[in-house]
Structures are given as structure tokens and as C-alpha cells.
C-alpha atoms as a PDB file:
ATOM      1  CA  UNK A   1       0.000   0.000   0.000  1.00  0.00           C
ATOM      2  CA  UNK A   2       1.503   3.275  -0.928  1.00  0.00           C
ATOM      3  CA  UNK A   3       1.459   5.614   1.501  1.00  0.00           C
ATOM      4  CA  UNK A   4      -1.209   8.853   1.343  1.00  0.00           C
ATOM      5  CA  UNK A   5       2.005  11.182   1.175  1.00  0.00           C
ATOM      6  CA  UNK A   6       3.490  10.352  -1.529  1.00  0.00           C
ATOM      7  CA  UNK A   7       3.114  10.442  -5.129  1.00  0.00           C
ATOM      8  CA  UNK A   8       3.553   8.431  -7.591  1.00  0.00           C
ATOM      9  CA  UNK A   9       3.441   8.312 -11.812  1.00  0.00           C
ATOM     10  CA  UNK A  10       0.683   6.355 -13.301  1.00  0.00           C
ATOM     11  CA  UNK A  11       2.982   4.851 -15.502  1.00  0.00           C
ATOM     12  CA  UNK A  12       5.308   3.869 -11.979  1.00  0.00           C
ATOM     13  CA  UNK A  13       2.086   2.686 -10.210  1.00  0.00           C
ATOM     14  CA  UNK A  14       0.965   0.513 -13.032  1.00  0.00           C
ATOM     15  CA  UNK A  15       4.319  -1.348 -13.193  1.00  0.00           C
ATOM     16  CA  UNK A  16       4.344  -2.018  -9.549  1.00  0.00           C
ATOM     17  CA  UNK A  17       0.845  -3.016  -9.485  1.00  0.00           C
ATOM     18  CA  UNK A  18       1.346  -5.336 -12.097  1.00  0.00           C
ATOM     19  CA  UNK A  19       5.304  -6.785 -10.677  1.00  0.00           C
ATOM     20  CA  UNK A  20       7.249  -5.410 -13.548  1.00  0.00           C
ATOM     21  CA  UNK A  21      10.844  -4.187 -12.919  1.00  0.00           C
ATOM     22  CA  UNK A  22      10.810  -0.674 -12.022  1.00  0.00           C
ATOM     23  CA  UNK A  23      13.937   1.615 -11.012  1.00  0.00           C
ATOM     24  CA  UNK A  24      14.314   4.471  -9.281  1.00  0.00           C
ATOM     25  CA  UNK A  25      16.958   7.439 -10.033  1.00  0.00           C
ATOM     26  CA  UNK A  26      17.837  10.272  -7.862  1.00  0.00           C
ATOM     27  CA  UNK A  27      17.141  13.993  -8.741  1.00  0.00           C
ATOM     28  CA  UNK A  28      20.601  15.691  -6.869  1.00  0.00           C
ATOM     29  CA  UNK A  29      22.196  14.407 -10.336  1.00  0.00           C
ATOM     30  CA  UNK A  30      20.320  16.788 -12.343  1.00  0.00           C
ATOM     31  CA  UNK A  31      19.956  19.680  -9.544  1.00  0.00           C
ATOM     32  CA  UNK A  32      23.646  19.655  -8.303  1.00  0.00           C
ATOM     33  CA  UNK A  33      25.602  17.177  -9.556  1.00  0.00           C
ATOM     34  CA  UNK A  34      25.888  17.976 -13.321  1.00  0.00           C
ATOM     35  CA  UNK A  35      25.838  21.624 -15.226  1.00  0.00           C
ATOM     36  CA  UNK A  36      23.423  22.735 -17.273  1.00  0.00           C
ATOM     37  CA  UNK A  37      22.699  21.280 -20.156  1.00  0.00           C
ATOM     38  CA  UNK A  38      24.646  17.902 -19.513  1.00  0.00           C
ATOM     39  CA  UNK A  39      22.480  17.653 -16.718  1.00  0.00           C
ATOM     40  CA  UNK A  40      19.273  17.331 -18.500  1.00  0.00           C
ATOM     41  CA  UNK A  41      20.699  15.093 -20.751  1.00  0.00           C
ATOM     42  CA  UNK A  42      22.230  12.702 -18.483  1.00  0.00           C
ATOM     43  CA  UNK A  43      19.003  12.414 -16.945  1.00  0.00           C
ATOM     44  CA  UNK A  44      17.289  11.633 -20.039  1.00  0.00           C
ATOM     45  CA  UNK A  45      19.873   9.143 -20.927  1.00  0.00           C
ATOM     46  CA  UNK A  46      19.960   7.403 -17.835  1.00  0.00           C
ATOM     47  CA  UNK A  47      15.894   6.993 -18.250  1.00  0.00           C
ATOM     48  CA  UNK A  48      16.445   5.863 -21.506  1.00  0.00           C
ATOM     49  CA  UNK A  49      19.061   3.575 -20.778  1.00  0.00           C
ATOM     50  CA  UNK A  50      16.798   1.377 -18.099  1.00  0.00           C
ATOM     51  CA  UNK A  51      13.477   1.594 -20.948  1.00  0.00           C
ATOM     52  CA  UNK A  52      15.763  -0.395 -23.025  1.00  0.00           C
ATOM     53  CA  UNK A  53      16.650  -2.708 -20.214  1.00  0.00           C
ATOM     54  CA  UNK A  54      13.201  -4.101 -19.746  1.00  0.00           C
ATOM     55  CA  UNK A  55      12.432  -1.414 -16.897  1.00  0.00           C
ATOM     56  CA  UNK A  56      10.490   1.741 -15.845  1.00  0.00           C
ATOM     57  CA  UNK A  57      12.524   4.641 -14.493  1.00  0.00           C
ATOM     58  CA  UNK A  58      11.187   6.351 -11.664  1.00  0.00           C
ATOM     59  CA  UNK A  59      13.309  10.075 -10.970  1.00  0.00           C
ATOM     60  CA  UNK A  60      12.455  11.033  -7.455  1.00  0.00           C
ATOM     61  CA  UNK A  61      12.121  14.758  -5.902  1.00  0.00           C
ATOM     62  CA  UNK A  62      10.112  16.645  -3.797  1.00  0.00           C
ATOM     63  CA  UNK A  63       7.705  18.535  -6.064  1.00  0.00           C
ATOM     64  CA  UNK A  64       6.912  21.743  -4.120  1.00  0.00           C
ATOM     65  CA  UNK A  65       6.128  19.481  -1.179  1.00  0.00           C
ATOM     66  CA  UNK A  66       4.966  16.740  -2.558  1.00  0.00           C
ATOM     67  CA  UNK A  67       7.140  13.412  -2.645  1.00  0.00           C
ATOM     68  CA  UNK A  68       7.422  12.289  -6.022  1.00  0.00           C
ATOM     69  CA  UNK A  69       8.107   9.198  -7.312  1.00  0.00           C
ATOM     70  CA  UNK A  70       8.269   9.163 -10.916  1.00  0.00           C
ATOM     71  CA  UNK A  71       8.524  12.559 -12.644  1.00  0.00           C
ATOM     72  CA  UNK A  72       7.369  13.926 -15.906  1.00  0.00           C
ATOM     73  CA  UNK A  73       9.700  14.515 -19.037  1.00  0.00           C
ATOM     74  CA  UNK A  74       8.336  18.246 -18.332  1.00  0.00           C
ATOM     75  CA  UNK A  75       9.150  18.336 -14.656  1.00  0.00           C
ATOM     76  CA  UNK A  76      12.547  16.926 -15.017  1.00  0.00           C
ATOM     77  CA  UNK A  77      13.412  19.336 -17.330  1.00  0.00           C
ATOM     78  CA  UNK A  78      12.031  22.446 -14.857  1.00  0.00           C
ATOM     79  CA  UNK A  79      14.285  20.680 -12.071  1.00  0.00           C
ATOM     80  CA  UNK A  80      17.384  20.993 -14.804  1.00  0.00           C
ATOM     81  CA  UNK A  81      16.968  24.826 -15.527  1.00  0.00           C
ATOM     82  CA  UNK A  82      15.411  25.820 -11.894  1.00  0.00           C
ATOM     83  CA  UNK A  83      18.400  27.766 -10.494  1.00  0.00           C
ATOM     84  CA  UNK A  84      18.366  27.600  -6.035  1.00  0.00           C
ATOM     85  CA  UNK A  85      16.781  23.620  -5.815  1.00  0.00           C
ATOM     86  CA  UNK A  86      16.461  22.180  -2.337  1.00  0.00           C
ATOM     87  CA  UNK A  87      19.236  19.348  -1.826  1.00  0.00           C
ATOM     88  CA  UNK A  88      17.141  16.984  -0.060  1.00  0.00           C
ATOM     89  CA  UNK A  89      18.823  14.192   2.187  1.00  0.00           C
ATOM     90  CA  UNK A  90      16.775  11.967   4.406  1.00  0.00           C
ATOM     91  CA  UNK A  91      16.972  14.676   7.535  1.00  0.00           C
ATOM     92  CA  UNK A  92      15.500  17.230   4.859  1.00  0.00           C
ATOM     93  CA  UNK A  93      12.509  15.769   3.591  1.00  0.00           C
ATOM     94  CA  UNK A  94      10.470  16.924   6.359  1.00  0.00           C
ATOM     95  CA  UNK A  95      11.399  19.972   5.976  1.00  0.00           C
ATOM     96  CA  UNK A  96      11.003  19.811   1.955  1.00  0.00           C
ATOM     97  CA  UNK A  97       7.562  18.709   2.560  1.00  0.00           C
ATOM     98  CA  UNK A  98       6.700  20.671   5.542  1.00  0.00           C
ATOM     99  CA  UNK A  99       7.807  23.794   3.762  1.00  0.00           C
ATOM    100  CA  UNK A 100       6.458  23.097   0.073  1.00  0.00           C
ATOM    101  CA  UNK A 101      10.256  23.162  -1.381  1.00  0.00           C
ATOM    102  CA  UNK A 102      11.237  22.214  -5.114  1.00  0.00           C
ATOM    103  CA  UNK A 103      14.090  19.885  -3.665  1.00  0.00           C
ATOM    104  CA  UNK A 104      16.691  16.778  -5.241  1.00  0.00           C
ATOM    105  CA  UNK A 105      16.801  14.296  -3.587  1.00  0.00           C
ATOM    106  CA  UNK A 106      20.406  12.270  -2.281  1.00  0.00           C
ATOM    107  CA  UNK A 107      20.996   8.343  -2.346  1.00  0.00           C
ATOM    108  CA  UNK A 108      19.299   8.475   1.306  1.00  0.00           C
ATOM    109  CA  UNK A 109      16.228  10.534   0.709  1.00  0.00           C
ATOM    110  CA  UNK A 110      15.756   8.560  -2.648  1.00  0.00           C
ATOM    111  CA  UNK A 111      15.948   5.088  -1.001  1.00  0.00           C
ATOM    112  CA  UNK A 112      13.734   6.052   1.201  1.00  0.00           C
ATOM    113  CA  UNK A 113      11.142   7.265  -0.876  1.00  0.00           C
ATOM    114  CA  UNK A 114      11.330   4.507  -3.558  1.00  0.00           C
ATOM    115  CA  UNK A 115      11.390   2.071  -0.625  1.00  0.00           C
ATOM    116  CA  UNK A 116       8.123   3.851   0.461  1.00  0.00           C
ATOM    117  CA  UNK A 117       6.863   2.857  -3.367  1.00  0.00           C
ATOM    118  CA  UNK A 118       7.690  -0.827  -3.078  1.00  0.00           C
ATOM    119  CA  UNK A 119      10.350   0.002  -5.750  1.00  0.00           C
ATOM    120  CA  UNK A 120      13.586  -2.169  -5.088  1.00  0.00           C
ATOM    121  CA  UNK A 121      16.182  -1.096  -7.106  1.00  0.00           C
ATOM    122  CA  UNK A 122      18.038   1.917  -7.801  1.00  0.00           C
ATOM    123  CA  UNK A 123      20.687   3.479  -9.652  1.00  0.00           C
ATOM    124  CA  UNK A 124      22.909   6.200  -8.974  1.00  0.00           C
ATOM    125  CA  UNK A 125      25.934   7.783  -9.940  1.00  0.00           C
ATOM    126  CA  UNK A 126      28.310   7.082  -6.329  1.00  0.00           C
ATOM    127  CA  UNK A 127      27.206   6.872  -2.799  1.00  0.00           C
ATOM    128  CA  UNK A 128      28.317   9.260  -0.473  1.00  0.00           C
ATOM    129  CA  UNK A 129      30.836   8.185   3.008  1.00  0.00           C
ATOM    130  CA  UNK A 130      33.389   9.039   5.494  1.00  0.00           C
ATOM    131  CA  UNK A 131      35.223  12.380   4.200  1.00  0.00           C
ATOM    132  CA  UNK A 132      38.787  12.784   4.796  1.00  0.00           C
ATOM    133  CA  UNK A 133      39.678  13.870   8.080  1.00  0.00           C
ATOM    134  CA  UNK A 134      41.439  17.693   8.141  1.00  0.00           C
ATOM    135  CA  UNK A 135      44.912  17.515   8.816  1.00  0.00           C
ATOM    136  CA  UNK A 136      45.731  15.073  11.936  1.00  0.00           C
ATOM    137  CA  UNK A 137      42.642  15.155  13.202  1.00  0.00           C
ATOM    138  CA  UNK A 138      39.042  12.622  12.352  1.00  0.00           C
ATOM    139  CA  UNK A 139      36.285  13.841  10.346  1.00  0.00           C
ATOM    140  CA  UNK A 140      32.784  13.249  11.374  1.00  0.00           C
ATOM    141  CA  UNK A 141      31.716  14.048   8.484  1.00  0.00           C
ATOM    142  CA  UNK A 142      29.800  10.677   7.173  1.00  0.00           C
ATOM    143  CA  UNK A 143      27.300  10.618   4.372  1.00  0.00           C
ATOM    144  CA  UNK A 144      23.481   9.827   5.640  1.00  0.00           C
ATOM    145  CA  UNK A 145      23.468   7.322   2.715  1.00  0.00           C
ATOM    146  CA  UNK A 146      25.519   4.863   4.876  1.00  0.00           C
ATOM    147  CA  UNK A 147      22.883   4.878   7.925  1.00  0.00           C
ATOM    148  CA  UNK A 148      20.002   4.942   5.103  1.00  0.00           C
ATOM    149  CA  UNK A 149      22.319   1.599   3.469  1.00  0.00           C
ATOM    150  CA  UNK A 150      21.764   0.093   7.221  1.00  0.00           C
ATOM    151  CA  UNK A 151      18.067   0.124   7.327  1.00  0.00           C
ATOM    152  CA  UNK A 152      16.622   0.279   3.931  1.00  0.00           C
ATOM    153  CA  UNK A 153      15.876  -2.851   1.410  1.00  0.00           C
ATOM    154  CA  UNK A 154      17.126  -1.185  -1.745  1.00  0.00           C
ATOM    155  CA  UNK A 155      19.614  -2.179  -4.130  1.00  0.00           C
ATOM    156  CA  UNK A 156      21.773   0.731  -4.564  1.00  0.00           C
ATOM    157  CA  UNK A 157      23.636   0.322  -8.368  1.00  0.00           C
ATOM    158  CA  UNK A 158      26.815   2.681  -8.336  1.00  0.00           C
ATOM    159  CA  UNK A 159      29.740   3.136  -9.410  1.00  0.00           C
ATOM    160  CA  UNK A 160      30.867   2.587  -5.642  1.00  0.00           C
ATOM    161  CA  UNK A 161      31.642   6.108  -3.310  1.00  0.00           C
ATOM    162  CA  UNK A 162      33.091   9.495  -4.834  1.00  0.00           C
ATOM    163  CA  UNK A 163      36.459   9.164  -5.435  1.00  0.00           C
ATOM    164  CA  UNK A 164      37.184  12.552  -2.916  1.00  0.00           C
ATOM    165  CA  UNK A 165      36.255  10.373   0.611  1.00  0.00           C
ATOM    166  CA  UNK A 166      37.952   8.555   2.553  1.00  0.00           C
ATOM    167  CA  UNK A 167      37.215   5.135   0.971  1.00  0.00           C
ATOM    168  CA  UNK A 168      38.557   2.364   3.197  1.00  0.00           C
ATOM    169  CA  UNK A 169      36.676   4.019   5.954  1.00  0.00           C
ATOM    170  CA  UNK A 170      33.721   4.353   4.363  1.00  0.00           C
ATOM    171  CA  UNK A 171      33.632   0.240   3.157  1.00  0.00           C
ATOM    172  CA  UNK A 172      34.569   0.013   7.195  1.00  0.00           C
ATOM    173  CA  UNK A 173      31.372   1.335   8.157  1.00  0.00           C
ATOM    174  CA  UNK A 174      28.973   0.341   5.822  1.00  0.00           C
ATOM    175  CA  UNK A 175      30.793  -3.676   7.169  1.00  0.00           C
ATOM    176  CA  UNK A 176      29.809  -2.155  10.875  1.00  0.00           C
ATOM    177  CA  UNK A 177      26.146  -1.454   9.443  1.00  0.00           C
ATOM    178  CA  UNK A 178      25.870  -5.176   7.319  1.00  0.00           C
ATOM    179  CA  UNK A 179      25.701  -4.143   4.240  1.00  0.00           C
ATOM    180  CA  UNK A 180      26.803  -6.073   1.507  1.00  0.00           C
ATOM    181  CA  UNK A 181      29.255  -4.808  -1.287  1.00  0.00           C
ATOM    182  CA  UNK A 182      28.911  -6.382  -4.418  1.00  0.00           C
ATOM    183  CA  UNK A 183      31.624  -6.229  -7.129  1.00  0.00           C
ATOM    184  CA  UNK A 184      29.932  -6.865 -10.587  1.00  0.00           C
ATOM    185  CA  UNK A 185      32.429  -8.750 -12.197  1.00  0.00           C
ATOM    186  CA  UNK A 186      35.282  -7.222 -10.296  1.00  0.00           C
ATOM    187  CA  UNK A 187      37.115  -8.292  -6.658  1.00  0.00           C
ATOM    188  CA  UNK A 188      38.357  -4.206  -6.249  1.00  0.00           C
ATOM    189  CA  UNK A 189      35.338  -2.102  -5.055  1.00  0.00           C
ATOM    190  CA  UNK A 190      35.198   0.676  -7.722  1.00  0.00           C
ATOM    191  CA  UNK A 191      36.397   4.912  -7.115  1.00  0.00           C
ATOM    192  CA  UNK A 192      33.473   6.503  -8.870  1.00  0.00           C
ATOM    193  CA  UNK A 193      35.024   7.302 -12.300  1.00  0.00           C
ATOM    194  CA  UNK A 194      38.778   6.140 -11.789  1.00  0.00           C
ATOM    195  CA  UNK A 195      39.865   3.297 -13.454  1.00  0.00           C
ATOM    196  CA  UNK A 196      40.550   0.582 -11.112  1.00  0.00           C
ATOM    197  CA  UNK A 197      43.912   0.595  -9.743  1.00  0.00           C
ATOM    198  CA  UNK A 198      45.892  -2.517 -10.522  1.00  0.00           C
ATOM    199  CA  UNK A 199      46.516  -4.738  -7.441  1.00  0.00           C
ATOM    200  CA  UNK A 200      45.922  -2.091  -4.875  1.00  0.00           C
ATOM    201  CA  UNK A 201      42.561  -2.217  -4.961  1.00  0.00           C
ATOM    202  CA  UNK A 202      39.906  -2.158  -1.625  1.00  0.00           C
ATOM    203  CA  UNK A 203      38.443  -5.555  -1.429  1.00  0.00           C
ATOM    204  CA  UNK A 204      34.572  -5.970  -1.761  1.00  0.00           C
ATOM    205  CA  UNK A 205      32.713  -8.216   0.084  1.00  0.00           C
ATOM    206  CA  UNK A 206      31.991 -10.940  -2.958  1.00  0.00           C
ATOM    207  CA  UNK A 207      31.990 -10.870  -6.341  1.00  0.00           C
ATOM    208  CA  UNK A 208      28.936 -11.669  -9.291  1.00  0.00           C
ATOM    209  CA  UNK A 209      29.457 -11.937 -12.398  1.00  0.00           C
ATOM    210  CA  UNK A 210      25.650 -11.508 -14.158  1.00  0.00           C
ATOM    211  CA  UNK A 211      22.839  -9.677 -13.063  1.00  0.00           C
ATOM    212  CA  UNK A 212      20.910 -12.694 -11.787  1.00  0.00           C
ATOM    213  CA  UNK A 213      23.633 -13.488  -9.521  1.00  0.00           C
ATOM    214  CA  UNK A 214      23.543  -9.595  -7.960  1.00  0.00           C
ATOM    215  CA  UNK A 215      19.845 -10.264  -8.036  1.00  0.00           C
ATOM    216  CA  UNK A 216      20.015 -13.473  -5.950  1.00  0.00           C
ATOM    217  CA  UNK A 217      22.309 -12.575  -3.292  1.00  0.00           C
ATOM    218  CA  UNK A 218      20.235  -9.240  -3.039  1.00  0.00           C
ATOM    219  CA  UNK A 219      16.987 -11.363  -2.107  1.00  0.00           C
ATOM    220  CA  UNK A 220      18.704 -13.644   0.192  1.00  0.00           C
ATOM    221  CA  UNK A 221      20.435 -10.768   2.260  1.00  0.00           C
ATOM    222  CA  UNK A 222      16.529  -9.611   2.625  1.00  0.00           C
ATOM    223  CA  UNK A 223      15.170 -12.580   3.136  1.00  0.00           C
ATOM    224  CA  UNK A 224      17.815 -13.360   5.721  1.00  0.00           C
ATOM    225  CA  UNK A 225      16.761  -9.882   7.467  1.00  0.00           C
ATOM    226  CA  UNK A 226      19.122  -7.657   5.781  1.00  0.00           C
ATOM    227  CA  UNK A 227      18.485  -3.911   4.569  1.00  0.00           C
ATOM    228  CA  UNK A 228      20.528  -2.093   1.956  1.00  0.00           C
ATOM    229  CA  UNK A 229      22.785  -3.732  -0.551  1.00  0.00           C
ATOM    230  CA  UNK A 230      25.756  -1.818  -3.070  1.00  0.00           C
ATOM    231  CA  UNK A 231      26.417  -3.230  -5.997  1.00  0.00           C
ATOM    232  CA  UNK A 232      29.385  -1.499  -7.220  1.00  0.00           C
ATOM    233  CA  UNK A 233      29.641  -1.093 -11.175  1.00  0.00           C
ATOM    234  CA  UNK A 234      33.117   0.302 -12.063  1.00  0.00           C
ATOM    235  CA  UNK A 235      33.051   3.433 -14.441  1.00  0.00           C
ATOM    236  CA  UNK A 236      33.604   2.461 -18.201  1.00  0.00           C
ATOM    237  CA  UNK A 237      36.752   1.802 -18.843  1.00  0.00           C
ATOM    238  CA  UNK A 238      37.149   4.109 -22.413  1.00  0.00           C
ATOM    239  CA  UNK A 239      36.218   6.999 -19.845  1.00  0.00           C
ATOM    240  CA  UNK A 240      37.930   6.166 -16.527  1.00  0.00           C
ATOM    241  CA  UNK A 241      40.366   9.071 -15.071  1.00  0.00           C
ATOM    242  CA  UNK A 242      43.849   7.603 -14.513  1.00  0.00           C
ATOM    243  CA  UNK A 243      44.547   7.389 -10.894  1.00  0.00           C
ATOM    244  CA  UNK A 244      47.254   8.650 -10.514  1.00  0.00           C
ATOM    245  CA  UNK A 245      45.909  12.372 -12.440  1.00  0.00           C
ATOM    246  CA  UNK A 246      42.935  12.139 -10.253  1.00  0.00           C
ATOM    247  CA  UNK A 247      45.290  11.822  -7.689  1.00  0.00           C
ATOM    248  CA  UNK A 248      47.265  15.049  -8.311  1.00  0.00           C
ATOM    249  CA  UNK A 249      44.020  17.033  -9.154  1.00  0.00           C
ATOM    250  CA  UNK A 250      42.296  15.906  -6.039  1.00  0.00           C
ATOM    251  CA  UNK A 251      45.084  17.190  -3.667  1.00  0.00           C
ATOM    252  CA  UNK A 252      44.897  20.800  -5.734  1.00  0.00           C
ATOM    253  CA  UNK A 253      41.436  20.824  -5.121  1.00  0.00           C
ATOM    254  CA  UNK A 254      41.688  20.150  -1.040  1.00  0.00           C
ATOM    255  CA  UNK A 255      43.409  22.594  -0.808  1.00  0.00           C
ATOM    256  CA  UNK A 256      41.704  25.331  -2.497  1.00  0.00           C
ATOM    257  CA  UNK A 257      38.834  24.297  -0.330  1.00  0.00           C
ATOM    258  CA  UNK A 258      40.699  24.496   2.509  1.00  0.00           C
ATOM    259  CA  UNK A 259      41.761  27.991   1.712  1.00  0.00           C
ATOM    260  CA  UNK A 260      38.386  29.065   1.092  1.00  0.00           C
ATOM    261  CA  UNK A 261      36.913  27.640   4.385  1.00  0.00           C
ATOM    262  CA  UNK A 262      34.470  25.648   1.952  1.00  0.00           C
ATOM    263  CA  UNK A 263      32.720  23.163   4.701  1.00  0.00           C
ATOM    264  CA  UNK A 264      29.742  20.536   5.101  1.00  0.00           C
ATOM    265  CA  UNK A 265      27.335  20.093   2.401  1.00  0.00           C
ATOM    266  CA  UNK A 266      29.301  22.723   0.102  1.00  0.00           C
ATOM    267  CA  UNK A 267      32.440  20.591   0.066  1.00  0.00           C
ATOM    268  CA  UNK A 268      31.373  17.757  -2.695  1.00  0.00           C
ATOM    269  CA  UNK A 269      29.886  20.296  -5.332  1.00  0.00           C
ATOM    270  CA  UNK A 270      32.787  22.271  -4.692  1.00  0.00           C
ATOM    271  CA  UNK A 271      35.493  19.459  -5.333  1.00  0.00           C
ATOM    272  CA  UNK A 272      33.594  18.105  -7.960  1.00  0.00           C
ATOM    273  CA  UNK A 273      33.493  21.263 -10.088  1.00  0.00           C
ATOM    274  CA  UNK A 274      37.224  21.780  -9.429  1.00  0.00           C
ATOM    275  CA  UNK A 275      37.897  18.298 -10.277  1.00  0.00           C
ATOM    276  CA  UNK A 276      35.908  18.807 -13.585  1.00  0.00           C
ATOM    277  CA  UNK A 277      38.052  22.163 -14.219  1.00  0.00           C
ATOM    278  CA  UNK A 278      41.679  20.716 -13.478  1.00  0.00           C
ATOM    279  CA  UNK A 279      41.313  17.622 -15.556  1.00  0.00           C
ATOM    280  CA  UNK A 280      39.731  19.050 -18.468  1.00  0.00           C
ATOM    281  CA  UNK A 281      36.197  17.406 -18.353  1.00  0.00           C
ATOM    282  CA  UNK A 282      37.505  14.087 -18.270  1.00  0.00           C
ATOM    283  CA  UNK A 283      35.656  13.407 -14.486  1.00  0.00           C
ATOM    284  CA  UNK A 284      32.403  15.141 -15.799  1.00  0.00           C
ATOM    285  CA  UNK A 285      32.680  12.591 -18.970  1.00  0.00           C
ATOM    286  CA  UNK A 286      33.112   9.553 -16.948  1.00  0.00           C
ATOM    287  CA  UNK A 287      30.561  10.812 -14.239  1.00  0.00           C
ATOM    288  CA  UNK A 288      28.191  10.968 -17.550  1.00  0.00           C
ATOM    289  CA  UNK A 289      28.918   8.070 -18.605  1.00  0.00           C
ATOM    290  CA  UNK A 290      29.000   5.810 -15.578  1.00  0.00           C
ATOM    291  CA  UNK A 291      25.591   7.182 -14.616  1.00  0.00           C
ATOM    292  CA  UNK A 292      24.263   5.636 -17.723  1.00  0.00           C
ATOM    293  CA  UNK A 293      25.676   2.410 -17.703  1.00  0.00           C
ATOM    294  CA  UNK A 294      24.575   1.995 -13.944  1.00  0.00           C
ATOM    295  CA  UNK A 295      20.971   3.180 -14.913  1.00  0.00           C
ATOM    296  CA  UNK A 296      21.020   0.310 -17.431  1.00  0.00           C
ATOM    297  CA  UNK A 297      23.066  -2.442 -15.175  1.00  0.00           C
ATOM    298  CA  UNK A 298      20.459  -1.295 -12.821  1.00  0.00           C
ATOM    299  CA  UNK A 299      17.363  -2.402 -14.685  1.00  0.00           C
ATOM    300  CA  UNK A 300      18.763  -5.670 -15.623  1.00  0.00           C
ATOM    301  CA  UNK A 301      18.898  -6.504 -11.939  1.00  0.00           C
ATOM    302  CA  UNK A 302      15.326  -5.449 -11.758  1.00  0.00           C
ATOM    303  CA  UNK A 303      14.274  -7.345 -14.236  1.00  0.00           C
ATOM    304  CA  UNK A 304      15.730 -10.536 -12.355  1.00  0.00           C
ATOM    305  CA  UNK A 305      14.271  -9.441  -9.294  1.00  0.00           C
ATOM    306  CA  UNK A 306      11.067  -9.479 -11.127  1.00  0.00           C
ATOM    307  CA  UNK A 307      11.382 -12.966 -12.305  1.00  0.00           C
ATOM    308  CA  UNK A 308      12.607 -12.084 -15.679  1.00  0.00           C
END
């Protein structure tokens, strides 16, 4: 039973009534995450990409108030061009809702909501996590998505955390909260859009190989009384940053936020852009492109979940 709260598409409703794969896609994407126009298109492509998969894509927001599951072509585009959107994480959406915002949604506030649909699956771009820690001292700045990970049944397709966090600490604490990493068709859990890193890679918890096997161990960790589940798709490899100049970009880019006292929620936009900037579009291509291909890994899975 969907909740009275929230809204959702005819076209979403119908598949869910009816058991076909549906998958859900987050809005921060198209509101933060990508500049104009590349973020309208990525969004359309990443819808695109899980219609030809077998699937229905379901963008989430907070329309004016209003939990959405499932927006229009015409409302995604008004979330593209809207300049001062809402970013929504789980602690926001009362507040969204509460206070009629226009807001994107994160990887928490999305699971949530798409959980509150019945819809299983979703796909996203990377997961948020531990940030680095300031000089000598320990950040406490961790990512809601982790907690949301914990205690939501979703299947969260990514291409595994942003490559700026602090990465073995953030696979540390989604272990503490039982969450299952899943390498599709890799042992090394994926850094957003760098290509993997030859035999220094962070370990993920097992390894499938198709999307019925990612599909399988997903229903099983929920049967068994599990929550969340990753299942880390590493960024295409004819697009994949180089490690080691994502490496040297990065540390320019801490920096300059450091000097600018850029803190909390304004740190990850910031780095991004910079990022994008210092290595001459290469990490907005691959964050393009890896958004795509998990949109359409994504509704694969679904469609095994489904019984497809």
C-alpha cells in the first residue's frame, strides 16, 4: 500500500501493481551534480538507458512538497533549468515537505522514498561516506546514505563512493552497518570514475558476475533480514580518469577548499566542479557516462528481481 504522502506516476504505479521491474533514479544528479545542459541530458539518458533494459525509471524529488516518485519529461526538465533547488537528504525531507520546497533528492532521501513505493532497485551515480579527516585530526563528516544503506531494502547500483572520501573508511562502516558490497564482475570495489587501480585495490565483500547473480544474493540478504545492498559497477573503462591524475588534481582541489573555508554540504559540489576544471572534463565525462551504464546495469537486476 503506498502511503497517502506520496506520489507516484501512473505509468510507476501501473508497473508495480502489475510486478514489472521498475527503477528508481535520484534527482541531486540533475539539480547539483551535473551543469546545465549535460544535466538534462544525463538524466534523459539514464531513463532511456533502463526503458531499453526491460524497466520503468522512476526520478524522485520533492515537487513543491509533494514526494514524487516518478517525474514527468516536463518536470525533469524544470528541475534541470530551476536555479536555487532544495538538496534533499533523508533529515531534509520533512522539511522539503513541511515547507512546500522544489528539492533533489540524495541516495538516502531517494531510497527512502522509492522504498516507500515498493520500488527495489536503484541506480545512482556514487554513494556518499566518510570524508577525509582535516589535517591530523578525524572527520565526522559521514554521508546519511551509509545509515540509510543500514536500514533500507534497496539495491543501490553505483559506481561505488566518490572518489574525494575517505574510501577504506567508508567500506569500514557500511561492514559495521551489514551491508553487503557487491563487485559486478570485479574483486576491487570501484572509485566513482577512476579506473581501477591494478593490485591495490579495496576488497569488496563478494563478487557476481551476471545480473541474476547480484539479483540473488540481493533477495537472500533480505530474506535473511538484511536492509541495503551496493552493488558497485566500475566506471567504463574508455572513460575512466587515470589514478594517478585524479590523484594530483584531487590534492589541488583540497586545498583550495581548505583555503576558502568551503565546509559541510558545500564541500562535494565544490570538489567536484574543481575536479571537472583541473582535468579538463575528463571526471564530468566519466561521471556521464557511468551514470548511464549503472541506470542500465540497474534495470537488468530489476528485471531478475522481477522474475525475468
Amino acid at each position: 500500500m503506498v502511503p497517502s504522502w506520496l506520489s507516484v506516476s501512473p505509468e510507476v504505479a501501473a508497473a508495480l501493481a502489475a510486478g514489472h521491474p521498475v527503477v528508481a533514479l535520484e534527482s541531486t544528479l540533475i539539480a547539483h551534480g551535473l551543469p546545465w545542459p549535460a544535466n538534462l541530458e544525463t538524466a534523459r539518458a539514464a531513463e532511456d538507458a533502463v526503458r531499453r533494459n526491460g524497466a520503468t525509471p522512476a526520478t524522485v524529488a520533492v515537487w513543491h512538497g509533494v514526494p514524487t516518485v516518478g517525474l514527468t519529461a516536463a518536470q525533469v526538465e524544470e528541475l534541470a533549468r530551476t536555479p536555487g533547488v532544495w538538496k534533499a537528504s533523508r533529515r531534509d525531507l520533512g522539511a522539503a515537505v513541511g515547507l512546500k520546497r522544489l528539492a533533489a533528492t540524495t541516495v538516502s532521501a531517494t531510497m527512502a522514498l522509492a522504498h516507500a513505493a515498493g520500488v527495489r532497485v536503484f541506480a545512482t551515480g556514487g554513494i556518499g561516506g566518510a570524508h577525509r579527516a582535516e589535517g591530523d585530526g578525524e572527520s565526522w563528516d559521514v554521508s546519511a546514505d551509509l545509515t540509510e544503506l543500514g536500514r533500507t531494502p534497496v539495491l543501490v547500483v553505483c559506481a561505488g563512493a566518490k572518489s574525494i572520501l575517505d574510501l577504506p573508511r567508508t567500506l569500514e562502516l557500511l561492514e559495521t552497518l551489514g551491508v553487503p558490497v557487491l563487485g559486478y564482475r570485479t574483486a576491487a570495489f570501484p572509485e566513482f570514475y577512476l579506473g581501477l587501480r591494478e593490485g591495490a585495490g579495496l576488497p569488496v565483500s563478494a563478487r557476481v558476475e551476471s545480473p541474476a547473480e547480484a539479483a540473488a544474493v540481493f533477495a537472500a540478504h533480505v530474506r535473511l533480514g538484511g536492509a541495503g545492498a551496493l552493488l558497485a559497477h566500475p566506471c567504463p573503462a574508455d572513460v575512466a580518469v587515470a589514478p594517478a591524475e585524479f590523484d594530483a588534481a584531487l590534492a589541488v582541489a583540497l586545498a583550495e577548499a581548505a583555503a576558502a573555508g568551503t565546509r559541510g554540504p558545500a564541500v562535494t559540489p565544490f570538489l567536484l566542479a574543481r575536479l571537472a576544471e583541473l582535468t579538463a572534463g575528463r571526471t564530468l565525462a566519466a561521471n556521464r557516462a557511468l551514470i548511464v551504464a549503472d541506470a542500465a546495469l540497474a534495470a537488468e537486476v530489476a528485471v531478475k528481481l522481477a522474475g525475468g
